[in-house]
PDB file of N, CA and C in Angstrom:
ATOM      1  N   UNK A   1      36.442 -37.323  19.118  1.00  0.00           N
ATOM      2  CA  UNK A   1      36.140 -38.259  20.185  1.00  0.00           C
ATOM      3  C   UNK A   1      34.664 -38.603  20.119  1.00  0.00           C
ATOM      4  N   UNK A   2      34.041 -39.978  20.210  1.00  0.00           N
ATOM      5  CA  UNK A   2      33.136 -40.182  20.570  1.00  0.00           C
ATOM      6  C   UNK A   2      32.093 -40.296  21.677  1.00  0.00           C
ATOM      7  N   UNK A   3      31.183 -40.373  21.592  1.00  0.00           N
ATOM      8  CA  UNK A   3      30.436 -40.305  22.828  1.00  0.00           C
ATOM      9  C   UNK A   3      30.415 -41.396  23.921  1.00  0.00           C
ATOM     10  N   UNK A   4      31.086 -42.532  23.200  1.00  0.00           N
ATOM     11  CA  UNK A   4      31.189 -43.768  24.305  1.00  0.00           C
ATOM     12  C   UNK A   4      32.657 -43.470  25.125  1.00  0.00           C
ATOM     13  N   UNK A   5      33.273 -42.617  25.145  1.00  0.00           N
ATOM     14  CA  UNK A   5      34.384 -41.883  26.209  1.00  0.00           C
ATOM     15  C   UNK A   5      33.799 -41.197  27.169  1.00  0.00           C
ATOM     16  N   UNK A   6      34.335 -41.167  28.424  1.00  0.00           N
ATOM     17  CA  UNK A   6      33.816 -40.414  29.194  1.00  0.00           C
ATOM     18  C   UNK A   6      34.436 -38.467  28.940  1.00  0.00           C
ATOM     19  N   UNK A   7      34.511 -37.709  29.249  1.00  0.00           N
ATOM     20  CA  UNK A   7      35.209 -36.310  29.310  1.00  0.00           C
ATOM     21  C   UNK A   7      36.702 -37.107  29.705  1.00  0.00           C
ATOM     22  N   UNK A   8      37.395 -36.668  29.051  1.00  0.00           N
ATOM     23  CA  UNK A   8      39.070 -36.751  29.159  1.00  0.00           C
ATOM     24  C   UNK A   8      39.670 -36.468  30.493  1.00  0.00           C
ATOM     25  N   UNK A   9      39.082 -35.306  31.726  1.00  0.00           N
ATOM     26  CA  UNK A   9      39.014 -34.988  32.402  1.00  0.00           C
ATOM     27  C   UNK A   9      38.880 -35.657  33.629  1.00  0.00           C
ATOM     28  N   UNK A  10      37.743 -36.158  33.236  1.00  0.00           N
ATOM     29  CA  UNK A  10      36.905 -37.478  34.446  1.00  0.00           C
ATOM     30  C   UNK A  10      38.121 -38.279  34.854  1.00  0.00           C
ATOM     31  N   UNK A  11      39.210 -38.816  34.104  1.00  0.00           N
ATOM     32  CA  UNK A  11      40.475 -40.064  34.376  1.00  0.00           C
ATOM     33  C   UNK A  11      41.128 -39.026  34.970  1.00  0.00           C
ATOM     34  N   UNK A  12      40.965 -37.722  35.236  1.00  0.00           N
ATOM     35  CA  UNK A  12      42.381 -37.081  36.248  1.00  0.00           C
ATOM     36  C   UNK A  12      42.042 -36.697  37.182  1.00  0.00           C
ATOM     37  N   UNK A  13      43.320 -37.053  38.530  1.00  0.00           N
ATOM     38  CA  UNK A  13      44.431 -36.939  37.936  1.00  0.00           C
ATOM     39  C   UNK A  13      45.175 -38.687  37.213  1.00  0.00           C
ATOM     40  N   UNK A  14      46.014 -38.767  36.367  1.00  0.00           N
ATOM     41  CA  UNK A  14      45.955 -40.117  36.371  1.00  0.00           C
ATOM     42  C   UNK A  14      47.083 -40.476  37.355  1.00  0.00           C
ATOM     43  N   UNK A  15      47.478 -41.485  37.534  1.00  0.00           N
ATOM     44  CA  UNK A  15      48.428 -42.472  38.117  1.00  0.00           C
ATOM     45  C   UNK A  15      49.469 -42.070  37.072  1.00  0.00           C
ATOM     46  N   UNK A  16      50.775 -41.793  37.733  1.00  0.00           N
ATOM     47  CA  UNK A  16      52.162 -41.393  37.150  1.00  0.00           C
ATOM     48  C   UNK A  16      52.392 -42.964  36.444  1.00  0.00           C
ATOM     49  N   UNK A  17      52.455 -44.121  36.688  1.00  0.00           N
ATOM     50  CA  UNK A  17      52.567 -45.050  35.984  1.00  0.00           C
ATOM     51  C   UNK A  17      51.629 -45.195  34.386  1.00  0.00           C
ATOM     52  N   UNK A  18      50.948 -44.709  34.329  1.00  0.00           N
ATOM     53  CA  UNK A  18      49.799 -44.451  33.835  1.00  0.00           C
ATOM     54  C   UNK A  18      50.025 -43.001  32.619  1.00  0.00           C
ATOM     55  N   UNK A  19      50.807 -42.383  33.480  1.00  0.00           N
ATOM     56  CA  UNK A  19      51.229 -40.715  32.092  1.00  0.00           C
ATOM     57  C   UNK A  19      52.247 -41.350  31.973  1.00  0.00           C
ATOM     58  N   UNK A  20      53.434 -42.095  32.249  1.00  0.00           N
ATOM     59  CA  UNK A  20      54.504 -42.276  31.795  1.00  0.00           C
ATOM     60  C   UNK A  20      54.377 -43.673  30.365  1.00  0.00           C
ATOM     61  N   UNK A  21      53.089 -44.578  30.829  1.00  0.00           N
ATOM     62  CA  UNK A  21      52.634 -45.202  29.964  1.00  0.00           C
ATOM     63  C   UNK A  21      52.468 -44.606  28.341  1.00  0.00           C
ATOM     64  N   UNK A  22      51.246 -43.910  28.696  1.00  0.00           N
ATOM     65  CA  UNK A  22      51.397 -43.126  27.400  1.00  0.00           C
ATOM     66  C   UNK A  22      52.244 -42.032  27.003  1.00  0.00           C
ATOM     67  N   UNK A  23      52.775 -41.522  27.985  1.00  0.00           N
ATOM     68  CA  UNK A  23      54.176 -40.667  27.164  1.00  0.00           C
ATOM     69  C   UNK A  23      55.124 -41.606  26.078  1.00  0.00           C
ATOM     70  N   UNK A  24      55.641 -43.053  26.703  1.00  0.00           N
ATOM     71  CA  UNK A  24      56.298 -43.864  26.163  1.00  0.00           C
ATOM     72  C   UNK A  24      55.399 -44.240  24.877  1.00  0.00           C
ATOM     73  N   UNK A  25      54.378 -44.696  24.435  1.00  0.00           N
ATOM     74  CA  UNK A  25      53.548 -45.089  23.354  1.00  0.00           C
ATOM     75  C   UNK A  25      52.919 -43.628  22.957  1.00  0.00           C
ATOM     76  N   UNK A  26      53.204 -42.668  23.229  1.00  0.00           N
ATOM     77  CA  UNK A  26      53.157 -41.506  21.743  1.00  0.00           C
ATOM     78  C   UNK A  26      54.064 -41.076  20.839  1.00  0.00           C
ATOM     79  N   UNK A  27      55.135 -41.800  20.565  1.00  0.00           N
ATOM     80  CA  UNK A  27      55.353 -41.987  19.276  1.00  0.00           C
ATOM     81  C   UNK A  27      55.676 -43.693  18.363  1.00  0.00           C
ATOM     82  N   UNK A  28      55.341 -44.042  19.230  1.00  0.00           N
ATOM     83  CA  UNK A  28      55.449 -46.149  18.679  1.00  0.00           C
ATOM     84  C   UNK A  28      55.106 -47.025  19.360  1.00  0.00           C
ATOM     85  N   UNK A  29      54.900 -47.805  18.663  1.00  0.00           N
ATOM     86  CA  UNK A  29      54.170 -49.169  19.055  1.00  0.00           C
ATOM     87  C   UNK A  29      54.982 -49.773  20.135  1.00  0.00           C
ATOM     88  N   UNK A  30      55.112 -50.347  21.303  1.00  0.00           N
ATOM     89  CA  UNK A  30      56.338 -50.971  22.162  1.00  0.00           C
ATOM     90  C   UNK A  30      55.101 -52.047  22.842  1.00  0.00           C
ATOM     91  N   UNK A  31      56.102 -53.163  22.996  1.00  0.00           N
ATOM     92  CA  UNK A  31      55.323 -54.278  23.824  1.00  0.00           C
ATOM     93  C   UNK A  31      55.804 -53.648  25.441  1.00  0.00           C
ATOM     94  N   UNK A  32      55.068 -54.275  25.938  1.00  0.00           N
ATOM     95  CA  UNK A  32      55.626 -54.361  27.636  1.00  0.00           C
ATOM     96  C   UNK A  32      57.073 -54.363  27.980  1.00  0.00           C
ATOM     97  N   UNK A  33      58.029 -55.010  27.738  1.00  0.00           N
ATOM     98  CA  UNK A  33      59.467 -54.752  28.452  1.00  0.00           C
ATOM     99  C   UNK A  33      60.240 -53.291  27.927  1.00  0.00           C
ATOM    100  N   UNK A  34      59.328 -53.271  26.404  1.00  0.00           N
ATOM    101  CA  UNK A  34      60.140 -51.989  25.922  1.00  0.00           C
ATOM    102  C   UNK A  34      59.282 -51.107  26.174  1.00  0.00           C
ATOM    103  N   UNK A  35      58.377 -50.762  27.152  1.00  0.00           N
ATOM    104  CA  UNK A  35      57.730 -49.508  27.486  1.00  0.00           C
ATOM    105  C   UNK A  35      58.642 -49.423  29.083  1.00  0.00           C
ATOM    106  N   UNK A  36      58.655 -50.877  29.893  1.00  0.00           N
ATOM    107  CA  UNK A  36      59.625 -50.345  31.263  1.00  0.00           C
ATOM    108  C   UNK A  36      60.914 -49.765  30.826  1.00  0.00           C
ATOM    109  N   UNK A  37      61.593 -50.489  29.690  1.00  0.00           N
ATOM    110  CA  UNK A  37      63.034 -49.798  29.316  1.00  0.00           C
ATOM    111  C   UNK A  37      62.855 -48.120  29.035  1.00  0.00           C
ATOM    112  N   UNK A  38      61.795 -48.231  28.143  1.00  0.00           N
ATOM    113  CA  UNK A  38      61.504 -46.604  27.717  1.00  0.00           C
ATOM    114  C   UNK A  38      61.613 -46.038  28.861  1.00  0.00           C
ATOM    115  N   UNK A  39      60.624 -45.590  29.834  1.00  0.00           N
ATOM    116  CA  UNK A  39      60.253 -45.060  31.019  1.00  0.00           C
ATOM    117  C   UNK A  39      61.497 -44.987  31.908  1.00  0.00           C
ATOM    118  N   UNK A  40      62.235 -46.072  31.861  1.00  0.00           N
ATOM    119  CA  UNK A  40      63.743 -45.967  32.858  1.00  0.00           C
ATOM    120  C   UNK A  40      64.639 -45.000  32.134  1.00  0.00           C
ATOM    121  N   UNK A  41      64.579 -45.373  30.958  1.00  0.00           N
ATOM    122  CA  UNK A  41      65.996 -44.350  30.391  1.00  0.00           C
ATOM    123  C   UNK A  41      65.606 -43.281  29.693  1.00  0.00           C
ATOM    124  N   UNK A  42      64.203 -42.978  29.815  1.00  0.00           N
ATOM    125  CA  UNK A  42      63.817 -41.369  29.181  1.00  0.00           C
ATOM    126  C   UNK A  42      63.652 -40.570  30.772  1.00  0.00           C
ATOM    127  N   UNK A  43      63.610 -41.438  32.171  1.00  0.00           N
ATOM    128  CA  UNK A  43      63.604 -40.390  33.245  1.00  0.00           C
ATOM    129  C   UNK A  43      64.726 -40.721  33.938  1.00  0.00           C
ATOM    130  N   UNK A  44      65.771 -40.744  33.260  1.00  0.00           N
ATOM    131  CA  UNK A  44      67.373 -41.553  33.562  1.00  0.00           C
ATOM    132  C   UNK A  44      67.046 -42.234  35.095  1.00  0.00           C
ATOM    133  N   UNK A  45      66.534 -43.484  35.078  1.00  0.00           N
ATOM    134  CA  UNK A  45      66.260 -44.363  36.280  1.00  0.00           C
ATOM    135  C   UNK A  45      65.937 -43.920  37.047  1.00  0.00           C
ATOM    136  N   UNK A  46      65.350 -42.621  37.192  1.00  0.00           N
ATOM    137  CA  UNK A  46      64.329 -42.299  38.302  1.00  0.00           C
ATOM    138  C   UNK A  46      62.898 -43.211  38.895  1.00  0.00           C
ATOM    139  N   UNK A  47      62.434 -43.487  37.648  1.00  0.00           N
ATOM    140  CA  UNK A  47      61.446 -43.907  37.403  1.00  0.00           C
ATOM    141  C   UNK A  47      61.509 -45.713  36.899  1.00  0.00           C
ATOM    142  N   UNK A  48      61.095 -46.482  37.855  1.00  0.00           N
ATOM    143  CA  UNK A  48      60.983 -47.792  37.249  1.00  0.00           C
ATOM    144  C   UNK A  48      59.917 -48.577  37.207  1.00  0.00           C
ATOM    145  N   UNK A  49      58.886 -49.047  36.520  1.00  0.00           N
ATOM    146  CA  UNK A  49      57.849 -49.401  36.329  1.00  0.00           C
ATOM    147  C   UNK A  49      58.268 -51.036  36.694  1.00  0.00           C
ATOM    148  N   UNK A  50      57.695 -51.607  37.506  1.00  0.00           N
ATOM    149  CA  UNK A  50      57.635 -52.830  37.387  1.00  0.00           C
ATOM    150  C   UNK A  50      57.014 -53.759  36.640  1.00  0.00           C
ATOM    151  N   UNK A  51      56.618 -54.883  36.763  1.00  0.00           N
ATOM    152  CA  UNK A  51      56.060 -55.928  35.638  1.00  0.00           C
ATOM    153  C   UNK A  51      54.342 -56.274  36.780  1.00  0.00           C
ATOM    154  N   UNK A  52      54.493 -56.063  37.569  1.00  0.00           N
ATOM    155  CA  UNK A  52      53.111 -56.367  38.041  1.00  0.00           C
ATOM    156  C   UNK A  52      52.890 -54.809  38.008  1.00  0.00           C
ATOM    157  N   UNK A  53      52.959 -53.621  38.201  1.00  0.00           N
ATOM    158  CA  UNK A  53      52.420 -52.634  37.967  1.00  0.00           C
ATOM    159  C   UNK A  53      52.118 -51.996  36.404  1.00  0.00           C
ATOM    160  N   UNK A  54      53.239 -52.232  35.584  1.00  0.00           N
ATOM    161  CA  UNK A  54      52.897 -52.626  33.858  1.00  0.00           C
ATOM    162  C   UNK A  54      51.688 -53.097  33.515  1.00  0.00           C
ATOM    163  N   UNK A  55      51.891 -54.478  34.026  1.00  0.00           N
ATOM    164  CA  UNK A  55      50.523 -55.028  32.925  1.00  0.00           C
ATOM    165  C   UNK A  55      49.195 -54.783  33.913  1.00  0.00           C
ATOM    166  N   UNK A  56      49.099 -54.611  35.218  1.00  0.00           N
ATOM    167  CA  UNK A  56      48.041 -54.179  35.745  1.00  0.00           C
ATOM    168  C   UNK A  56      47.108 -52.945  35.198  1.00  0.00           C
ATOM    169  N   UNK A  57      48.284 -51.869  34.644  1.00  0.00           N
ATOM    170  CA  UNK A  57      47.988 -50.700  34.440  1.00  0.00           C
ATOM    171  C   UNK A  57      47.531 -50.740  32.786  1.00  0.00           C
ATOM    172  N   UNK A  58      48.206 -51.520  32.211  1.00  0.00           N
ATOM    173  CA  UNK A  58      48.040 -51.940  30.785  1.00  0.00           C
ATOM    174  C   UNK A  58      46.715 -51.840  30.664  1.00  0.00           C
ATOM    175  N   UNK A  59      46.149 -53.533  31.602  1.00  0.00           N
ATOM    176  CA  UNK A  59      44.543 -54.005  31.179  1.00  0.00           C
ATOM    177  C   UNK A  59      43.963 -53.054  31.591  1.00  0.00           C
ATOM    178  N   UNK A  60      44.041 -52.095  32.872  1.00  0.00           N
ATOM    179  CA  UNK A  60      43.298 -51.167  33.432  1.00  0.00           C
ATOM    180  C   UNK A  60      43.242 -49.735  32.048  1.00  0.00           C
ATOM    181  N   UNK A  61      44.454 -49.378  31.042  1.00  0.00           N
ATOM    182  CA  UNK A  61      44.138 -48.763  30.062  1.00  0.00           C
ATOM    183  C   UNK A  61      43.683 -49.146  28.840  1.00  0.00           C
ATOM    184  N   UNK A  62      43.751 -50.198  28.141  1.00  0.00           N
ATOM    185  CA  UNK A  62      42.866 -51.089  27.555  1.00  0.00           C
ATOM    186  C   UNK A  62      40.964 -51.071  27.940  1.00  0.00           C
ATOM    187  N   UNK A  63      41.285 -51.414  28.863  1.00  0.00           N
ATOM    188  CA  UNK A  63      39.247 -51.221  29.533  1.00  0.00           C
ATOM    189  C   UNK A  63      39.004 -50.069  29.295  1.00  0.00           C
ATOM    190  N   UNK A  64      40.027 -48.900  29.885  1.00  0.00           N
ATOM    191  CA  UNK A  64      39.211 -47.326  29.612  1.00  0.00           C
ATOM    192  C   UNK A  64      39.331 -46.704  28.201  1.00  0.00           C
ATOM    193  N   UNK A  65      39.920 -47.701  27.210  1.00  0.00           N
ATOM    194  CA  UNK A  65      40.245 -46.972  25.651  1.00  0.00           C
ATOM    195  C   UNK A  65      41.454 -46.359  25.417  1.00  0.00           C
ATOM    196  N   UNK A  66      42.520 -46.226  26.528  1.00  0.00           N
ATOM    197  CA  UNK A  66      43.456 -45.295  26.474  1.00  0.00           C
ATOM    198  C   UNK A  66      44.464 -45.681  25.827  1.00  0.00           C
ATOM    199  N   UNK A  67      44.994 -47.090  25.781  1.00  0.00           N
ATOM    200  CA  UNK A  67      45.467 -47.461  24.296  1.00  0.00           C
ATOM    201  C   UNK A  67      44.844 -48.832  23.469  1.00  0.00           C
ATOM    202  N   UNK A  68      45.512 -49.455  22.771  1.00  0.00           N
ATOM    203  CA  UNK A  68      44.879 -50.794  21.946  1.00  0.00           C
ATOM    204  C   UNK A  68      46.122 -51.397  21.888  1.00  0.00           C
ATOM    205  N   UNK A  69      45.773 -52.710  21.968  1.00  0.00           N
ATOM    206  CA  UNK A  69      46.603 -53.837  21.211  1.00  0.00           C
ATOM    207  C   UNK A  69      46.736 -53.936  19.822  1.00  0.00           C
ATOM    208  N   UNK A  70      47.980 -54.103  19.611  1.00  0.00           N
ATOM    209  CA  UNK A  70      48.195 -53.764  18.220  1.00  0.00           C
ATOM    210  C   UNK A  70      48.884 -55.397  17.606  1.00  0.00           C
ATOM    211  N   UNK A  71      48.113 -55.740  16.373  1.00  0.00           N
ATOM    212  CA  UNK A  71      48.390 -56.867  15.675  1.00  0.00           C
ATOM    213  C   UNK A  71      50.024 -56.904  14.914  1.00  0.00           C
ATOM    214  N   UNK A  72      50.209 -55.936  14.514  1.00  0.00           N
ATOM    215  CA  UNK A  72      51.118 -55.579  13.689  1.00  0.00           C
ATOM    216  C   UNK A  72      52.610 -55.352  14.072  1.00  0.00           C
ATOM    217  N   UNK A  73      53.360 -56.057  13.803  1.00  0.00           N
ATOM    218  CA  UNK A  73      55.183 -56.097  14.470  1.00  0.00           C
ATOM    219  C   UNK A  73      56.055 -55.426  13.664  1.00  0.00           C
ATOM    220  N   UNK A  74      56.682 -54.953  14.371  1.00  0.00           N
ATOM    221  CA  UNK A  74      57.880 -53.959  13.561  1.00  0.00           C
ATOM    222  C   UNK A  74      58.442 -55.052  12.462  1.00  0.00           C
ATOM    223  N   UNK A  75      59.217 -55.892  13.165  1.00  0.00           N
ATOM    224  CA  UNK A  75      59.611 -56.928  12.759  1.00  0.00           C
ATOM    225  C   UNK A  75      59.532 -58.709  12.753  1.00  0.00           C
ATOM    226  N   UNK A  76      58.319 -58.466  11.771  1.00  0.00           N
ATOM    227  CA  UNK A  76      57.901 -60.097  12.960  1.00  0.00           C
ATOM    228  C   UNK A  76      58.996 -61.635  12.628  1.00  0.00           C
ATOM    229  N   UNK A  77      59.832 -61.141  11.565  1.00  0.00           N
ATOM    230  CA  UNK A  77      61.462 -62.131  11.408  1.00  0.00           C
ATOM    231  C   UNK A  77      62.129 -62.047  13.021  1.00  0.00           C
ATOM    232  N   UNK A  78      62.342 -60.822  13.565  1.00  0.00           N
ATOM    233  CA  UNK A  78      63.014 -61.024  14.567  1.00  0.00           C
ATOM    234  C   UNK A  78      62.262 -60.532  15.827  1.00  0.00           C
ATOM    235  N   UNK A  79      61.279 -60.951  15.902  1.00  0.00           N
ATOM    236  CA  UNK A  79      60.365 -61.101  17.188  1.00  0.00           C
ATOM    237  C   UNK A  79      59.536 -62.297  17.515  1.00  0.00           C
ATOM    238  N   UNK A  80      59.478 -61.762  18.959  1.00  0.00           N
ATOM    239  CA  UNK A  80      59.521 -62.935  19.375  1.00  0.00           C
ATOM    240  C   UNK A  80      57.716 -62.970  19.621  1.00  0.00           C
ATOM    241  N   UNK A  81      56.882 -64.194  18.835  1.00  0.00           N
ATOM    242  CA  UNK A  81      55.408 -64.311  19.425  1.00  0.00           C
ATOM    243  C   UNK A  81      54.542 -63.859  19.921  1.00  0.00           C
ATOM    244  N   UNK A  82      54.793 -64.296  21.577  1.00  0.00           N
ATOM    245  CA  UNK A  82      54.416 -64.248  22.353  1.00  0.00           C
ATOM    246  C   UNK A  82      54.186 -62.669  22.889  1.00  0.00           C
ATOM    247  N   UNK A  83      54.973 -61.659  22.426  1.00  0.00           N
ATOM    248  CA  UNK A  83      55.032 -60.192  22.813  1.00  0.00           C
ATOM    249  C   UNK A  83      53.705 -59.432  22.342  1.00  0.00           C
ATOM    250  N   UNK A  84      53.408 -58.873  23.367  1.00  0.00           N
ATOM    251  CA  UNK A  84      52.071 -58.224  22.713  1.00  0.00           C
ATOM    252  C   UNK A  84      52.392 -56.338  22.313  1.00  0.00           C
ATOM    253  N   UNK A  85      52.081 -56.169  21.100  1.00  0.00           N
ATOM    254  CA  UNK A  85      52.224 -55.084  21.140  1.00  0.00           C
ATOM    255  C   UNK A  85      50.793 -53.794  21.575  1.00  0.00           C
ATOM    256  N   UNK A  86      51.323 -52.354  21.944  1.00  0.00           N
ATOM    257  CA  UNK A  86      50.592 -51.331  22.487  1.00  0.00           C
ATOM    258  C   UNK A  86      50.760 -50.110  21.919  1.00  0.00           C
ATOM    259  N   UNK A  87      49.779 -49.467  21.672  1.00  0.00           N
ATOM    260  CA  UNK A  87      49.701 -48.535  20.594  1.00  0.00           C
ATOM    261  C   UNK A  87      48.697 -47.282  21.308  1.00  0.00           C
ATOM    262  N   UNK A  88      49.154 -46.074  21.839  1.00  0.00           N
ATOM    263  CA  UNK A  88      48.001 -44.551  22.507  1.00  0.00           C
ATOM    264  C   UNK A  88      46.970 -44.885  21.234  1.00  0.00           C
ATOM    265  N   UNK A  89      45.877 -44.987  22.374  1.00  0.00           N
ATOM    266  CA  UNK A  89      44.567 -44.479  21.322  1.00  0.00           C
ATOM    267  C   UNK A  89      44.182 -43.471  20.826  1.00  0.00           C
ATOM    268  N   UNK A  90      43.323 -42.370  20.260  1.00  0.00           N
ATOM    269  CA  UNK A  90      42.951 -41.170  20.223  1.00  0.00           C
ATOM    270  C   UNK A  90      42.431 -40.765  21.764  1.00  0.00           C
ATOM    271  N   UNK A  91      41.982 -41.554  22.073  1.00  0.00           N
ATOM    272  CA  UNK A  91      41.169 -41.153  23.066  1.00  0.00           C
ATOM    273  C   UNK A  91      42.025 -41.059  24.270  1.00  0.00           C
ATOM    274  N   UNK A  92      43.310 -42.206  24.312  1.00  0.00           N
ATOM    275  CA  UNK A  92      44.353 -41.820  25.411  1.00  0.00           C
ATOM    276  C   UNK A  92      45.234 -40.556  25.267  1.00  0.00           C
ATOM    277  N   UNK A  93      45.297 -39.939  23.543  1.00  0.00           N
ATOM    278  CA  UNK A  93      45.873 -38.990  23.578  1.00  0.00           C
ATOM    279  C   UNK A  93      45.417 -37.691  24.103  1.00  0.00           C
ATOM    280  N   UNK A  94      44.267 -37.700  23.820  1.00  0.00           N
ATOM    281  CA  UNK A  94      43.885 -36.623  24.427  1.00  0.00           C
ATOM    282  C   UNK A  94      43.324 -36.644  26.037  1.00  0.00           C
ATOM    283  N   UNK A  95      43.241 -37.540  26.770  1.00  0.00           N
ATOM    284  CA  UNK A  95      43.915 -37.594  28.125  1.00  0.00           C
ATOM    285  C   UNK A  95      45.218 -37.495  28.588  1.00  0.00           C
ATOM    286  N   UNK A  96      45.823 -37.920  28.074  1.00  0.00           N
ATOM    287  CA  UNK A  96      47.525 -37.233  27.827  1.00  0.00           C
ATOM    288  C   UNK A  96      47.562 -35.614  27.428  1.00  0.00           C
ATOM    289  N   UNK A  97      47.117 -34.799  27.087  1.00  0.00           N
ATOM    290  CA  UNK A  97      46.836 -33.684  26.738  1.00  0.00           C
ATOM    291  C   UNK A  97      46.024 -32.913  28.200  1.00  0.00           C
ATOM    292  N   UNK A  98      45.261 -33.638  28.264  1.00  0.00           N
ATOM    293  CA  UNK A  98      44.494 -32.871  29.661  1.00  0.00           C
ATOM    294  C   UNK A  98      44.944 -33.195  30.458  1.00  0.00           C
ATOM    295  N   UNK A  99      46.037 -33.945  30.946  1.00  0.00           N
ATOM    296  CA  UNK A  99      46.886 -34.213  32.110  1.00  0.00           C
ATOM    297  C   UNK A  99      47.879 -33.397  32.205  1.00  0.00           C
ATOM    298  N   UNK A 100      48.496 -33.208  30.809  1.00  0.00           N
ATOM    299  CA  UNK A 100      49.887 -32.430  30.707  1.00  0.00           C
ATOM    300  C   UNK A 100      49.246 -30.568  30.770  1.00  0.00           C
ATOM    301  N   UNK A 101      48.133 -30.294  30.770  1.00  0.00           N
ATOM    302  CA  UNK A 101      47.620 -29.392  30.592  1.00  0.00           C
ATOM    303  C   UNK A 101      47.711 -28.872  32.550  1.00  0.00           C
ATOM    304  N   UNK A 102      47.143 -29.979  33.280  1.00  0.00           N
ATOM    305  CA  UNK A 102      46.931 -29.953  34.867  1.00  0.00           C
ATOM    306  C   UNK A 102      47.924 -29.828  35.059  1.00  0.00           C
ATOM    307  N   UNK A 103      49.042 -30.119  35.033  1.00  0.00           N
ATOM    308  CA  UNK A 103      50.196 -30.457  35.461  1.00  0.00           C
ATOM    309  C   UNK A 103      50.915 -29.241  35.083  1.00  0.00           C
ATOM    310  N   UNK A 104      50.773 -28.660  34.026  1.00  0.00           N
ATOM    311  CA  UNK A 104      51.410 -27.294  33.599  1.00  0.00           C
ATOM    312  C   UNK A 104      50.561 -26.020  34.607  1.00  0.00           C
ATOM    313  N   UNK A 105      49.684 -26.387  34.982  1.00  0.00           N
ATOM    314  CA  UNK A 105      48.688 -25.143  35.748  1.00  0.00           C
ATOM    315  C   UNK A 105      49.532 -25.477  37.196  1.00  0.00           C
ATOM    316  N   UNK A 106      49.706 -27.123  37.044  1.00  0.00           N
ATOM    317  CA  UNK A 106      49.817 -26.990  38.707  1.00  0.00           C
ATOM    318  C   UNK A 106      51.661 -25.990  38.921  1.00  0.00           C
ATOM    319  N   UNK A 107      52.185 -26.866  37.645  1.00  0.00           N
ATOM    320  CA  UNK A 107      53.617 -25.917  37.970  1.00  0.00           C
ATOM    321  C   UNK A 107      53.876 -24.319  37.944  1.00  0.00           C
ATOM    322  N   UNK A 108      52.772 -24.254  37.043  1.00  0.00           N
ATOM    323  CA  UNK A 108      52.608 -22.461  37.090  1.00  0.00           C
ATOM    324  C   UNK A 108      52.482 -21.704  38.127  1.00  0.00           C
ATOM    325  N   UNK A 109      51.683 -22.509  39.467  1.00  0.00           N
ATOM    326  CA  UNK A 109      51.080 -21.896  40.187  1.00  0.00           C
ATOM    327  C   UNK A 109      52.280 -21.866  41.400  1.00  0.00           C
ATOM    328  N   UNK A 110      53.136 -23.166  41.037  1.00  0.00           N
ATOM    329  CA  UNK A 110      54.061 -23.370  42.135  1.00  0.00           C
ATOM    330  C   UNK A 110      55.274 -21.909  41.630  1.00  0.00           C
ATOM    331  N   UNK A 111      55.541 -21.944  40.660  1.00  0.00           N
ATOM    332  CA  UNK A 111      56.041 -20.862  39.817  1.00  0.00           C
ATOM    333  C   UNK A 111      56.014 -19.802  40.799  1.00  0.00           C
ATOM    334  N   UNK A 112      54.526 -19.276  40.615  1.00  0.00           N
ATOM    335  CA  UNK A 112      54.197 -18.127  41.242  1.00  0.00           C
ATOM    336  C   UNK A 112      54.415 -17.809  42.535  1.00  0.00           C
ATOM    337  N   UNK A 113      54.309 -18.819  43.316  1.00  0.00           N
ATOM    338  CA  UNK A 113      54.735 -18.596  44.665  1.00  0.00           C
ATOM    339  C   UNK A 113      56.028 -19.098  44.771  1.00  0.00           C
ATOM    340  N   UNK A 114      57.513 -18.738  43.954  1.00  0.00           N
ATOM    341  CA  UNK A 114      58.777 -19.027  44.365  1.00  0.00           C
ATOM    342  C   UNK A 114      59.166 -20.246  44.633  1.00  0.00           C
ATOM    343  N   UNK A 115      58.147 -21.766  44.561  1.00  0.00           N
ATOM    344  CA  UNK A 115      58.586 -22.655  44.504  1.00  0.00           C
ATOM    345  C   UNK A 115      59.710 -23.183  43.244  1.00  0.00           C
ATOM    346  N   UNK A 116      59.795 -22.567  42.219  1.00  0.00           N
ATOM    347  CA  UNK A 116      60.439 -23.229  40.645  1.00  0.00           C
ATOM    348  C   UNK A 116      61.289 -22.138  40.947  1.00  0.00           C
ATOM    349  N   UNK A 117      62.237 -21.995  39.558  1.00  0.00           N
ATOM    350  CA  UNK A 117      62.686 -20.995  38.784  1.00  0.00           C
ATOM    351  C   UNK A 117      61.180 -20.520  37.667  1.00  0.00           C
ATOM    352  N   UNK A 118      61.415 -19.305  37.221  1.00  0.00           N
ATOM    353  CA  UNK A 118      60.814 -18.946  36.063  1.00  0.00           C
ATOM    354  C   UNK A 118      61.355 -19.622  34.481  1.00  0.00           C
ATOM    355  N   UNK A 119      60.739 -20.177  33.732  1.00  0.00           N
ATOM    356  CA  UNK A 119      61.203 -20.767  32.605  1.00  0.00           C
ATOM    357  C   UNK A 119      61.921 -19.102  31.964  1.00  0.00           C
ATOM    358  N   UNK A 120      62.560 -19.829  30.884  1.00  0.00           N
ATOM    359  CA  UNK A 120      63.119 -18.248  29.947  1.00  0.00           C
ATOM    360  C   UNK A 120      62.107 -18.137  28.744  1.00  0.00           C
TER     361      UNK A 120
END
């Protein structure tokens, strides 16, 4: 990481729209409709990202480095233009890392006081 990032830390906690963002773009490139599809059917429709909270959150991770626009199409025969593709940066990954890190302390702790089950 470079020095023009702030500490990975500083962005948490993030906005659940925001970890589910980059959960969906750590392993592929997806434009906007296929990151809301991702997010719906990897938290079986719990979770639905809208289109004004999407791209709000998009430009808002774009400005902080957390991912990039990506030139390059899976398939640019059968795609369509206008789609922009999105790609985790290094620098969003490892805010993705220090989030999933908080989030594991915070469940631990709930753990401990009989809120969870114990994992096996």
């Amino acid at each position: 990481m470079t020095n023009e990032y702030p500490a990975p830390a500083s962005l948490l906690p993030l906005a659940p729209a925001t970890f589910h963002i980059l959960i969906a773009l750590a392993t592929q490139d997806l434009h906007g409709y296929a990151i809301i599809q991702e997010v719906r059917d990897r938290t079986q429709g719990k979770v639905r990202l809208g289109a004004g909270t999407l791209y709000r959150s998009i430009q808002r991770m774009l400005e902080q480095g957390l991912i990039i626009e990506v030139r390059e199409r899976p398939s640019p025969e059968l795609d369509d233009q206008r789609r922009r593709y999105y790609r985790i940066a290094p620098f969003g990954t490892e805010v993705a890392k220090a989030e999933t890190e908080r989030l594991s302390q915070i469940v631990d702790m709930a753990r401990s006081r009989g809120f969870a089950a114990e994992t096996v």
